[in-house]
C-alpha atoms as a PDB file:
ATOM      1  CA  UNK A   1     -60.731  67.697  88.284  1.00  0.00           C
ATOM      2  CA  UNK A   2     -58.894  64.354  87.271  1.00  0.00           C
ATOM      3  CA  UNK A   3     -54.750  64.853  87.956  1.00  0.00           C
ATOM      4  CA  UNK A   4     -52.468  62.816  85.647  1.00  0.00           C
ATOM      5  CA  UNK A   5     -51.689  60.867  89.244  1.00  0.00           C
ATOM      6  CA  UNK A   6     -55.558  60.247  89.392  1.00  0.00           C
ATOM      7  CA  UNK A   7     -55.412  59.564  85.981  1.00  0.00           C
ATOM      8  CA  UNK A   8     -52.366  57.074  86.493  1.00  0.00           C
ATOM      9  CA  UNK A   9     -53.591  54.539  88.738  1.00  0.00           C
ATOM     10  CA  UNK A  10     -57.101  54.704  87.190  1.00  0.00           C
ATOM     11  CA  UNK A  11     -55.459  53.265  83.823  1.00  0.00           C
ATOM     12  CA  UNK A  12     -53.172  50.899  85.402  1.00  0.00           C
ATOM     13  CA  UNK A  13     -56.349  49.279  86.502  1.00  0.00           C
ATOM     14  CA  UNK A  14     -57.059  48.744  82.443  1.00  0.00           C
ATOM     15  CA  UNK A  15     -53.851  48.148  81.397  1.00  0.00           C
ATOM     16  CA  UNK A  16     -54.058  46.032  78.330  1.00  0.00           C
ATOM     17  CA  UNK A  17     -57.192  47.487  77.159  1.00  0.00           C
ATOM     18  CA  UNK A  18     -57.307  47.232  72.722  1.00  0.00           C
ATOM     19  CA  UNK A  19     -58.972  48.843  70.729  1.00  0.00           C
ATOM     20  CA  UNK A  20     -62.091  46.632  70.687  1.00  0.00           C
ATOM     21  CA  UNK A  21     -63.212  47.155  74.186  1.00  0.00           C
ATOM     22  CA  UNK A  22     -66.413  48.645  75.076  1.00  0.00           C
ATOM     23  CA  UNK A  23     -65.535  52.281  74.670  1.00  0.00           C
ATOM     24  CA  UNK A  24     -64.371  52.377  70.527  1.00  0.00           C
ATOM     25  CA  UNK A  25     -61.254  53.220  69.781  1.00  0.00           C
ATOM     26  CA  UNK A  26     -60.073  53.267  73.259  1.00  0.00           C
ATOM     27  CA  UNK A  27     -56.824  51.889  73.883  1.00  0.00           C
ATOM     28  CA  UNK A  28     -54.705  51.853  77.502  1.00  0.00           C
ATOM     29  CA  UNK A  29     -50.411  50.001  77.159  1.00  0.00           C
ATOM     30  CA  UNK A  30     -48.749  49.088  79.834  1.00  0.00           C
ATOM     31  CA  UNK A  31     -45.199  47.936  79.027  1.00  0.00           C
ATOM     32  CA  UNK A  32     -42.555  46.631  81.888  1.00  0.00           C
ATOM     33  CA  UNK A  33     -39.144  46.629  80.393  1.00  0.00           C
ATOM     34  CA  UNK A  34     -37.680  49.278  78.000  1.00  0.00           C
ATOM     35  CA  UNK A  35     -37.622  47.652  74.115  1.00  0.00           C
ATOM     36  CA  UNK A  36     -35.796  47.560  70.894  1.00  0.00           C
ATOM     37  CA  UNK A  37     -36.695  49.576  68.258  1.00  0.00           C
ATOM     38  CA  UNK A  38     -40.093  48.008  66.816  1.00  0.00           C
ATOM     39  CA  UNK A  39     -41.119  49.097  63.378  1.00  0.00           C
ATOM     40  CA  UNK A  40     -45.494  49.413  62.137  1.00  0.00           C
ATOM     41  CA  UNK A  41     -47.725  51.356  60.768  1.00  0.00           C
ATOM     42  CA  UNK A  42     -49.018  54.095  62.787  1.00  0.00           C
ATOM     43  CA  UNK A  43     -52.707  55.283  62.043  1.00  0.00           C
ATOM     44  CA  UNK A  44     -53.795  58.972  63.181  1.00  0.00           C
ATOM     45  CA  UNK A  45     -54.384  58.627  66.992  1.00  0.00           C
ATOM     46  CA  UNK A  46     -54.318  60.909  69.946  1.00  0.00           C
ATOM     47  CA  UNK A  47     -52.376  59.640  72.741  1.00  0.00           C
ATOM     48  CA  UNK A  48     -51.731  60.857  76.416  1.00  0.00           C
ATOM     49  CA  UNK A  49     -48.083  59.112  77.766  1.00  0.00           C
ATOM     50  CA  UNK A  50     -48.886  58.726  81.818  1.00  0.00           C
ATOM     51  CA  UNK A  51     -45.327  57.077  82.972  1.00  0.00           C
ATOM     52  CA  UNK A  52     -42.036  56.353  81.510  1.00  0.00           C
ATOM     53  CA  UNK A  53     -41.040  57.652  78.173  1.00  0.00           C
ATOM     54  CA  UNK A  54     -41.208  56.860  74.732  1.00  0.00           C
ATOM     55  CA  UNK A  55     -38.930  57.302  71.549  1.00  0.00           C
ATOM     56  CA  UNK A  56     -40.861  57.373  67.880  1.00  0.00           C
ATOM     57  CA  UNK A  57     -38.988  57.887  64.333  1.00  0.00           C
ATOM     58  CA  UNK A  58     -41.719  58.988  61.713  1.00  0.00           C
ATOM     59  CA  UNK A  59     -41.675  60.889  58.727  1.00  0.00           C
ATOM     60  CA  UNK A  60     -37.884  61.026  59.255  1.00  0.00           C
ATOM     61  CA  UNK A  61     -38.610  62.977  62.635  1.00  0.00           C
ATOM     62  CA  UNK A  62     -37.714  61.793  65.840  1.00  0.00           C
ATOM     63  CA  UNK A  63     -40.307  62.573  68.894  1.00  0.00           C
ATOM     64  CA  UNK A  64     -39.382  61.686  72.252  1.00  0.00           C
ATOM     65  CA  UNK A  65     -42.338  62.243  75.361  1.00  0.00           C
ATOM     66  CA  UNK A  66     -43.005  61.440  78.868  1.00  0.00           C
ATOM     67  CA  UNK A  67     -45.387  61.737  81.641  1.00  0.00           C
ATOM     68  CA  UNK A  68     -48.140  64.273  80.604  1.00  0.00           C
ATOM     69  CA  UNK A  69     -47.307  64.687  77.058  1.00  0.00           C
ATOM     70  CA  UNK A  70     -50.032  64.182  74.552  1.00  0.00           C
ATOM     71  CA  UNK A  71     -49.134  63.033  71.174  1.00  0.00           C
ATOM     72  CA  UNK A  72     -50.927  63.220  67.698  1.00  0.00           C
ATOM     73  CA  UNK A  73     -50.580  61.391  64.814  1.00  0.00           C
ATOM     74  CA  UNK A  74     -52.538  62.662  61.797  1.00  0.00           C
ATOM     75  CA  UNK A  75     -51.337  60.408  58.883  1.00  0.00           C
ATOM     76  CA  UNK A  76     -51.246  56.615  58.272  1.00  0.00           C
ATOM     77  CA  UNK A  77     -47.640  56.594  58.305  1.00  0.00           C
ATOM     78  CA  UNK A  78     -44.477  54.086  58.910  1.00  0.00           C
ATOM     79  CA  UNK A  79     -42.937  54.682  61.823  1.00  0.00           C
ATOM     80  CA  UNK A  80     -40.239  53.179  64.490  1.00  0.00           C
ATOM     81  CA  UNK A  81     -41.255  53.419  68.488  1.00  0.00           C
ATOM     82  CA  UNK A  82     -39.066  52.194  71.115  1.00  0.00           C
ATOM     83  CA  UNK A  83     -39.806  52.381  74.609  1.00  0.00           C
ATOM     84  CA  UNK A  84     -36.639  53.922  76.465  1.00  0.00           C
ATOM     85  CA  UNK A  85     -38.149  54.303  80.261  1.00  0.00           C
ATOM     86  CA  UNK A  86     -39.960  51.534  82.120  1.00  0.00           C
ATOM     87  CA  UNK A  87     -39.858  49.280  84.664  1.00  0.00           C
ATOM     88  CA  UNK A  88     -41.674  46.639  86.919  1.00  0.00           C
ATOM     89  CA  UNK A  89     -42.060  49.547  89.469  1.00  0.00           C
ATOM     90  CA  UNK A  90     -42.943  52.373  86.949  1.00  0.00           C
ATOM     91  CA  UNK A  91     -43.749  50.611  83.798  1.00  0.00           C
ATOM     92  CA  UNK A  92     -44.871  52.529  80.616  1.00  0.00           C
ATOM     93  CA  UNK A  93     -47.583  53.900  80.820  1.00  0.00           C
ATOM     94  CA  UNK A  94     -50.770  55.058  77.555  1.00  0.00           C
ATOM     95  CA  UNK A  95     -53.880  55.796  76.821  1.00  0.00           C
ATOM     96  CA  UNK A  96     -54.584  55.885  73.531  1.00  0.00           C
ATOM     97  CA  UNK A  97     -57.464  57.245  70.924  1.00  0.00           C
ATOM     98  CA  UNK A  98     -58.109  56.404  67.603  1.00  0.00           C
ATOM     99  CA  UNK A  99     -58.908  59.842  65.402  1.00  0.00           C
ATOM    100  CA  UNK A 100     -61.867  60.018  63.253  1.00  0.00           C
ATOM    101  CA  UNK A 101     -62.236  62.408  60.465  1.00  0.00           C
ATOM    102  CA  UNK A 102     -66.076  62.503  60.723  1.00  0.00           C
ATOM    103  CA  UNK A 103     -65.993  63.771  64.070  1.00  0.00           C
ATOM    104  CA  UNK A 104     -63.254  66.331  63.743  1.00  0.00           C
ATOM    105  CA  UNK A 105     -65.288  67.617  60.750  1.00  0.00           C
ATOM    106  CA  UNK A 106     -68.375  68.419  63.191  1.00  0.00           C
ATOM    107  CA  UNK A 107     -66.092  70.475  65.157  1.00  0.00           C
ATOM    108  CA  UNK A 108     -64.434  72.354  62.730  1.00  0.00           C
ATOM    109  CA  UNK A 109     -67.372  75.466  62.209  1.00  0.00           C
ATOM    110  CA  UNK A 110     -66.567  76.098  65.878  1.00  0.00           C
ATOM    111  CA  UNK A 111     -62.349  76.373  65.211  1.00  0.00           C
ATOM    112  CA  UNK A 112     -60.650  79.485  64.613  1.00  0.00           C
ATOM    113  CA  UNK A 113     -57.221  78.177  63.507  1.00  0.00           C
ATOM    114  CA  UNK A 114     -55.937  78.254  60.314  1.00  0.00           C
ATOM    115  CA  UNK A 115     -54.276  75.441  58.724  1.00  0.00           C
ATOM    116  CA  UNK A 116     -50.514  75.695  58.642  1.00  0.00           C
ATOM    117  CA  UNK A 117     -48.184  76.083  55.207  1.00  0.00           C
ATOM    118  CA  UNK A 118     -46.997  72.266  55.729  1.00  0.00           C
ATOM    119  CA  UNK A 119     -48.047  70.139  58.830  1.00  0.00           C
ATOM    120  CA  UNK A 120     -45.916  67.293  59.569  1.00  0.00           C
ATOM    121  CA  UNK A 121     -47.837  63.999  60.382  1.00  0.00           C
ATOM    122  CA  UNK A 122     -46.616  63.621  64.417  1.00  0.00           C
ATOM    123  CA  UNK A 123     -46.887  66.577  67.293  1.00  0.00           C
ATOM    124  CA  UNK A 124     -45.883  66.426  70.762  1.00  0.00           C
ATOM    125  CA  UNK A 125     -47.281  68.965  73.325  1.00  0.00           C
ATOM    126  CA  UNK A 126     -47.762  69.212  77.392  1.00  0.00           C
ATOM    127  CA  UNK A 127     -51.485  68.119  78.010  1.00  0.00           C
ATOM    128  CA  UNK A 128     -53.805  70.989  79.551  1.00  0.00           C
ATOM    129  CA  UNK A 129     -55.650  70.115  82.774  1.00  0.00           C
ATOM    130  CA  UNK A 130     -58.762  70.193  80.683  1.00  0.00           C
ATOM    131  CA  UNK A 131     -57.386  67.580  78.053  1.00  0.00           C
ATOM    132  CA  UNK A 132     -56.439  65.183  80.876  1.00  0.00           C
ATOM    133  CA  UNK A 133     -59.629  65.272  82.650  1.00  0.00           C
ATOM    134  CA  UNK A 134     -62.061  64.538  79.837  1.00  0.00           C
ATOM    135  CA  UNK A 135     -59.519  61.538  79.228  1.00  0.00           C
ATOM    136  CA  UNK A 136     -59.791  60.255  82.505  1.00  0.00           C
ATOM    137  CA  UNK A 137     -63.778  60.550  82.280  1.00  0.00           C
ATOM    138  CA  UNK A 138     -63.878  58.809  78.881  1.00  0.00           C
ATOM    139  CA  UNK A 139     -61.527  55.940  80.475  1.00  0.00           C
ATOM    140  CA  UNK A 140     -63.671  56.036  83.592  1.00  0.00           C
ATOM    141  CA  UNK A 141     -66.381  54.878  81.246  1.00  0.00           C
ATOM    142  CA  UNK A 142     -64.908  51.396  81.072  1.00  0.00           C
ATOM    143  CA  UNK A 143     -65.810  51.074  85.028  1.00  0.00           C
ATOM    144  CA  UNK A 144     -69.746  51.678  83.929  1.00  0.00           C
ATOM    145  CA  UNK A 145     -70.251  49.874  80.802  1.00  0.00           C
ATOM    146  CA  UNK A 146     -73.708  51.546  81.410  1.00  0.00           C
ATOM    147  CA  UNK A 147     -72.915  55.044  80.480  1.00  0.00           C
ATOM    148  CA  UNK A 148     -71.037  53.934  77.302  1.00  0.00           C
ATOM    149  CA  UNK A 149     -73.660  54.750  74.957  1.00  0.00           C
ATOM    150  CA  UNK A 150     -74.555  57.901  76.099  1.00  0.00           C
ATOM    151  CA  UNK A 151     -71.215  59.461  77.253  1.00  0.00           C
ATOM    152  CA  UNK A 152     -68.580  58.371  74.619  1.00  0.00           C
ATOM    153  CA  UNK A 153     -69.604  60.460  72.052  1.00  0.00           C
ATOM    154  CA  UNK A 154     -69.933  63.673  74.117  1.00  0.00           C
ATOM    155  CA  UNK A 155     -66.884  62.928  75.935  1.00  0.00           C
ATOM    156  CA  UNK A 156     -64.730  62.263  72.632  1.00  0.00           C
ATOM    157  CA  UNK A 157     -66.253  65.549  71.349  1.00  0.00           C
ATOM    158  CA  UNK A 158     -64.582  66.952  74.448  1.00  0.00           C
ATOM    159  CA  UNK A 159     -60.984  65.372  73.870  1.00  0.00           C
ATOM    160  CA  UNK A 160     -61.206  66.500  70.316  1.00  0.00           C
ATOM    161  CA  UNK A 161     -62.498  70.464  71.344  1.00  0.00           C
ATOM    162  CA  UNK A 162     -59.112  70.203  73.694  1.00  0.00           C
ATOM    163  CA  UNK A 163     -57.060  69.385  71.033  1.00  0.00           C
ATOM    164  CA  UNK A 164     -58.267  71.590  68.242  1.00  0.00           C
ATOM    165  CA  UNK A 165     -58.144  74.359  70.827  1.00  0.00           C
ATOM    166  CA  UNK A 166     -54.698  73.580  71.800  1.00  0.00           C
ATOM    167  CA  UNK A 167     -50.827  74.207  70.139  1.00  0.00           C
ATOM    168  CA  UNK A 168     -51.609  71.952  67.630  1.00  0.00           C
ATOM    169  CA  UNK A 169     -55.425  72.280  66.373  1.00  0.00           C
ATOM    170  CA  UNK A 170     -54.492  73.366  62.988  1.00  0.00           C
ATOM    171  CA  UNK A 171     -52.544  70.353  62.262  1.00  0.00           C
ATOM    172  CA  UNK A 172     -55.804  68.251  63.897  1.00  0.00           C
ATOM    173  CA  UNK A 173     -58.169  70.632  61.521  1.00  0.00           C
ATOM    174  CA  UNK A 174     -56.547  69.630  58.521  1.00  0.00           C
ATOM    175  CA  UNK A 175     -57.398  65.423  59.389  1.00  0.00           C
ATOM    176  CA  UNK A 176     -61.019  66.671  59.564  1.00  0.00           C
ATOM    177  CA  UNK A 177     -61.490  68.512  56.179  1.00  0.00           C
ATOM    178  CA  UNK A 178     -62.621  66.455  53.143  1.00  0.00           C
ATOM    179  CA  UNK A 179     -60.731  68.811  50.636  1.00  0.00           C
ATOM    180  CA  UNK A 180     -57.602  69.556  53.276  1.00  0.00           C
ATOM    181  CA  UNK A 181     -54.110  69.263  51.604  1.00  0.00           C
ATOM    182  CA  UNK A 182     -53.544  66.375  54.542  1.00  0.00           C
ATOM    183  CA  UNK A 183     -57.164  65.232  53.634  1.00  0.00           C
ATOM    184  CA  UNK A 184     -55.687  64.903  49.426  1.00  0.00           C
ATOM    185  CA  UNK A 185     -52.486  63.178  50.815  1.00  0.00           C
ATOM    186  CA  UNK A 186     -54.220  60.611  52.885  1.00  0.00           C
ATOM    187  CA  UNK A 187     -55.689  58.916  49.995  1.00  0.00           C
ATOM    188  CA  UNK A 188     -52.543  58.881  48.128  1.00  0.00           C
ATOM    189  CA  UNK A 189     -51.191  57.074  51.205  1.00  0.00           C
ATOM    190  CA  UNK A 190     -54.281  54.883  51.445  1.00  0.00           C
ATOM    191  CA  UNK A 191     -54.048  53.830  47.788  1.00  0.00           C
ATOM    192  CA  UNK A 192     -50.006  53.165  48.065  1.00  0.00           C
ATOM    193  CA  UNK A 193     -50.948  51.304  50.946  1.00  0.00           C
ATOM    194  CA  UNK A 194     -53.210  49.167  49.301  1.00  0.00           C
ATOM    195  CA  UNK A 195     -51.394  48.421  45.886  1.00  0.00           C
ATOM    196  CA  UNK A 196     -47.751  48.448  47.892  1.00  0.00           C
ATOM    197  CA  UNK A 197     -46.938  45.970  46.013  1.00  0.00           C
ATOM    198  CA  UNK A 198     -47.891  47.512  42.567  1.00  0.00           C
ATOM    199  CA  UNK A 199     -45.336  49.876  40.837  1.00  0.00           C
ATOM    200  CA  UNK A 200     -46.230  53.433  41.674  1.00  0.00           C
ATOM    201  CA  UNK A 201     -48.678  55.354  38.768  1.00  0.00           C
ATOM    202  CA  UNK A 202     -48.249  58.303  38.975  1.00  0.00           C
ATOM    203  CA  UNK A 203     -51.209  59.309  36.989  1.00  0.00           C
ATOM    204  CA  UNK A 204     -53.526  56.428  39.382  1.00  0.00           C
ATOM    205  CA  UNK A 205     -51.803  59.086  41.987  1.00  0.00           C
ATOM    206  CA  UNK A 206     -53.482  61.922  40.911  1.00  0.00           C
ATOM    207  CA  UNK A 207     -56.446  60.344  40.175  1.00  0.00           C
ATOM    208  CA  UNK A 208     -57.026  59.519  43.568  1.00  0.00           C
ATOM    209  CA  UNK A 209     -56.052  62.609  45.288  1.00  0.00           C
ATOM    210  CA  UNK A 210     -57.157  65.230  43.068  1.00  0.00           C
ATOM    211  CA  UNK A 211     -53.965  66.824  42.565  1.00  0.00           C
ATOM    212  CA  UNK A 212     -51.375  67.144  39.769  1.00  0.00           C
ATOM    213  CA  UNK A 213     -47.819  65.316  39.848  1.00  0.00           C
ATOM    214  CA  UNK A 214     -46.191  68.720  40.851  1.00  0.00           C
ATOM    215  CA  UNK A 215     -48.409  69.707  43.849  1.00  0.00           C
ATOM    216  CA  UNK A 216     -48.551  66.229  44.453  1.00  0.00           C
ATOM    217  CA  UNK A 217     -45.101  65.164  45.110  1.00  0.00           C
ATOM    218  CA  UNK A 218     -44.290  68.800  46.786  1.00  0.00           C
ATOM    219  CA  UNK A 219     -47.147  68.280  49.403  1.00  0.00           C
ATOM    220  CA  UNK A 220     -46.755  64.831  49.801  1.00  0.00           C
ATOM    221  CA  UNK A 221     -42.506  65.477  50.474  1.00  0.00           C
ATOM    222  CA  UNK A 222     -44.036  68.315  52.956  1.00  0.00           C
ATOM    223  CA  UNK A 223     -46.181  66.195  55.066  1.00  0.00           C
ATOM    224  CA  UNK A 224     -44.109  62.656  55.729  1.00  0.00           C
ATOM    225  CA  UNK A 225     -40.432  63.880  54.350  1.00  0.00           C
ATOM    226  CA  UNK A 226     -40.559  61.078  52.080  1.00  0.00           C
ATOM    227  CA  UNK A 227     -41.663  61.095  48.231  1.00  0.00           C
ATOM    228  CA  UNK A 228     -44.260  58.517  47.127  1.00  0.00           C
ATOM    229  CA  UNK A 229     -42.073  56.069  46.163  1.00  0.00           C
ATOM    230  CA  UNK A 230     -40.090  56.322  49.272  1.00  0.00           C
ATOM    231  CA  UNK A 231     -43.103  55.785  51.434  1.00  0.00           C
ATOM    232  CA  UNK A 232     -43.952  52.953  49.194  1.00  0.00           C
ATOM    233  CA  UNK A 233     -40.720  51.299  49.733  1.00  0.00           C
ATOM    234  CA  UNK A 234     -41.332  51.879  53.381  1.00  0.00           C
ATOM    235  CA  UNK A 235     -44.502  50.118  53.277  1.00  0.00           C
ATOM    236  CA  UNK A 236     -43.270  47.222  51.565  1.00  0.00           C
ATOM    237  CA  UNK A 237     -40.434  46.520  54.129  1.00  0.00           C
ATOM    238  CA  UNK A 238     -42.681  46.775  56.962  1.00  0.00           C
ATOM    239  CA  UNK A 239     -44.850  44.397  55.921  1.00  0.00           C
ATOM    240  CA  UNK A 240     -41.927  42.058  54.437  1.00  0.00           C
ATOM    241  CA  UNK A 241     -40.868  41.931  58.568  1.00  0.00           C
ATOM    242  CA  UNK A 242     -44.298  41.309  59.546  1.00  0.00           C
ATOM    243  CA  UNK A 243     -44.503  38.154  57.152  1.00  0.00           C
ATOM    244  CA  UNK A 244     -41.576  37.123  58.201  1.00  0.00           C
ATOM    245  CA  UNK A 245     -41.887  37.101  61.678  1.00  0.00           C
ATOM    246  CA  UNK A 246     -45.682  35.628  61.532  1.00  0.00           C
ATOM    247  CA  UNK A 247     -44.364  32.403  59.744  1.00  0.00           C
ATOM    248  CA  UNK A 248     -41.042  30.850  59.196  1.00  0.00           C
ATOM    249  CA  UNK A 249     -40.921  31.993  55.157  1.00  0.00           C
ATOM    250  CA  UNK A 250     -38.062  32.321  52.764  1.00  0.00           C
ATOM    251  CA  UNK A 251     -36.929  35.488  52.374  1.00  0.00           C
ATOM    252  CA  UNK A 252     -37.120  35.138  48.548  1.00  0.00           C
ATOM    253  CA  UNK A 253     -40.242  34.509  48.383  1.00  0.00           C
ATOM    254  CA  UNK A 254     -41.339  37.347  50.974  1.00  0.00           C
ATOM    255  CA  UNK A 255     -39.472  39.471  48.621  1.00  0.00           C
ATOM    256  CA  UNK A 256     -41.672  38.858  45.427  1.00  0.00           C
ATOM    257  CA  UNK A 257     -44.616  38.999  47.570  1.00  0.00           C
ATOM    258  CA  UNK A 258     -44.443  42.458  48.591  1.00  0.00           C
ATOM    259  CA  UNK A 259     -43.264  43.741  44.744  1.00  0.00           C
ATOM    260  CA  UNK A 260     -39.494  43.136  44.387  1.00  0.00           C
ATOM    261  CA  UNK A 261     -38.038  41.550  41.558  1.00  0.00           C
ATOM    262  CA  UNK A 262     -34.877  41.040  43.046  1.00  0.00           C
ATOM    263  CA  UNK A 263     -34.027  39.178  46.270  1.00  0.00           C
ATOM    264  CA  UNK A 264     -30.738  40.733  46.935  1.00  0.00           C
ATOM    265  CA  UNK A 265     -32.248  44.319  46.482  1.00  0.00           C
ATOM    266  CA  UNK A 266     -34.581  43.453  49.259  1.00  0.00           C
ATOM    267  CA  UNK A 267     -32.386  42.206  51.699  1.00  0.00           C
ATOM    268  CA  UNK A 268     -30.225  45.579  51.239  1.00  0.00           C
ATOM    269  CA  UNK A 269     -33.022  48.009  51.679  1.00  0.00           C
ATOM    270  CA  UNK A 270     -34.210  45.525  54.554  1.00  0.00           C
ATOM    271  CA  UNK A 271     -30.311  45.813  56.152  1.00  0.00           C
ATOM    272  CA  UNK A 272     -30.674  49.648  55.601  1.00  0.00           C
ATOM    273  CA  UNK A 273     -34.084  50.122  56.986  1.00  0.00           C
ATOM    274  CA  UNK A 274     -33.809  47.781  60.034  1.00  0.00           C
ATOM    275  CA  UNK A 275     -29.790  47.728  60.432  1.00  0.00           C
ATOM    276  CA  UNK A 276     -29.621  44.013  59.791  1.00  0.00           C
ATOM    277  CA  UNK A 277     -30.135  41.344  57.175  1.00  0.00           C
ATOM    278  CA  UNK A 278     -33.850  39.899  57.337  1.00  0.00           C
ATOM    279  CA  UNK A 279     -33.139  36.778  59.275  1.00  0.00           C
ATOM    280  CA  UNK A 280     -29.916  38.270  61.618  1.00  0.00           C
ATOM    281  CA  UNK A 281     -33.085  41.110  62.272  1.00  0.00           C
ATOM    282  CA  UNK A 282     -36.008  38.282  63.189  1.00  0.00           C
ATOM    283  CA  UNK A 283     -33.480  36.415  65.265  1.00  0.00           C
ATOM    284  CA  UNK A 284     -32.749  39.327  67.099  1.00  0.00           C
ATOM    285  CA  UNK A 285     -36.477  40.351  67.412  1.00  0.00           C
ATOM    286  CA  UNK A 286     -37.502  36.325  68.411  1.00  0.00           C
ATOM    287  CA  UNK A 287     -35.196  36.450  70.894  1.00  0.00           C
ATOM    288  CA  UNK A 288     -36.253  39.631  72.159  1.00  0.00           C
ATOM    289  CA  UNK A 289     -39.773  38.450  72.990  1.00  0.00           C
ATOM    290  CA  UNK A 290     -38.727  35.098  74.502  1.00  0.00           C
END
């Protein structure tokens, strides 16, 4: 059976593998140096931390992991990771894998786990030595490019069995159910996501996720501790920073790009979000990569 040391120096051989190598949805970080803060959008993944540690804001919950830890995410959310422990000896260490509702669904008959009251969209638990062995097979596959076909799927039906089976398989049940409360809130978030820079309807809301305002707004508050406007707001900022640091744009014009009518709002919910004004905060970032 695969250790996490076997597993260890059998990723830092892949180290930099995305998520369009040859086993889907597969992803293995290496990072060298502790960071800043860095601010995205996190989709519902499954990873397994290998070396260093790690320390992720989301949902207004902070999550900090280390060597053997395995980490879900089961909502599209905005989030703020910042890697505290690494070095050129020890760097940082991940293996990452994307979660897909379709294939959590063909598990589900065989779970026992009930869905809890109100699941919040990140869990941290100690991996099992059964969970970190089917992840090193599945990254073993990207030694025999061969097997690929054959083995993913039956070895990603493995990792997700673990998972549901473990501390936090209701949470994972509830990404796999069409008609889930998690399932309802996901395409709320998908359709704020996509019309960010729309003013939110609530009634477009509802539409969407089959629920009424009330239910709505209680089960959305219970899943990401942030009401639908909040999130929105959220959204908007993050991908403000991402314009701005892709191209050297005016901040005004960023601003009415991703739905504000007022400049000066935006750079105050920018300074609160990110602790500094927009272009004190890309300085700081720019001069962080170079």
């Amino acid at each position: 059976m695969m250790t996490l040391h076997d597993l260890r120096h059998l990723a830092m051989r892949h180290a930099g593998t995305g998520p369009d190598c040859i086993v889907p949805g597969l992803r293995v970080r290496s990072v060298t140096t502790p960071t800043l803060p860095m601010s995205g959008i996190e989709e519902p993944m499954f990873a397994l931390i290998l070396q260093g540690r790690k320390r992720s804001t989301i949902g207004g919950r902070t999550y900090e992991y280390g060597p053997g830890d395995c980490v879900i995410v089961s909502l599209t959310m905005p989030s703020t990771g910042q890697v505290t422990h690494a070095s050129e000896d020890e760097p940082y260490l991940g293996v990452a894998l994307t979660l897909r509702p379709a294939e959590i669904a063909g598990l589900i008959v065989e779970a026992e786990a009930e869905a809890p009251p109100a699941a919040a969209p990140m869990a941290v638990h100690a991996a099992s030595s059964q969970l970190l062995d089917a992840v090193g097979r599945l990254v073993t596959l990207l030694d025999h490019p061969d097997d690929v076909r054959i083995l993913r799927p039956l070895l990603e039906k493995e990792i997700l069995w673990r998972l549901l089976s473990g501390p936090h398989g209701p949470m994972l049940r509830e990404v796999g159910l069409a008609d889930s409360r998690a399932s309802r809130i996901g395409r709320a978030i998908r359709w704020l996501q996509q019309h960010y820079a729309e003013p939110v309807s609530t009634q477009q809301l509802e539409a969407v996720s089959g629920m009424s305002a009330s239910s709505l707004f209680r089960h959305f508050k219970d899943f990401t501790s942030l009401s639908p406007l909040q999130y929105q707001k959220q959204i908007r900022l993050h991908e403000a920073r991402a314009r701005l640091a892709a191209a050297s744009c005016d901040v005004a014009a960023v601003a009415y790009q991703v739905g504000y009518e007022s400049p000066s709002q935006f750079t105050r919910e920018y300074s609160r979000m990110f602790g500094r004004p927009p272009r004190d905060d890309l300085r700081r970032v720019r001069e962080t990569v170079v």
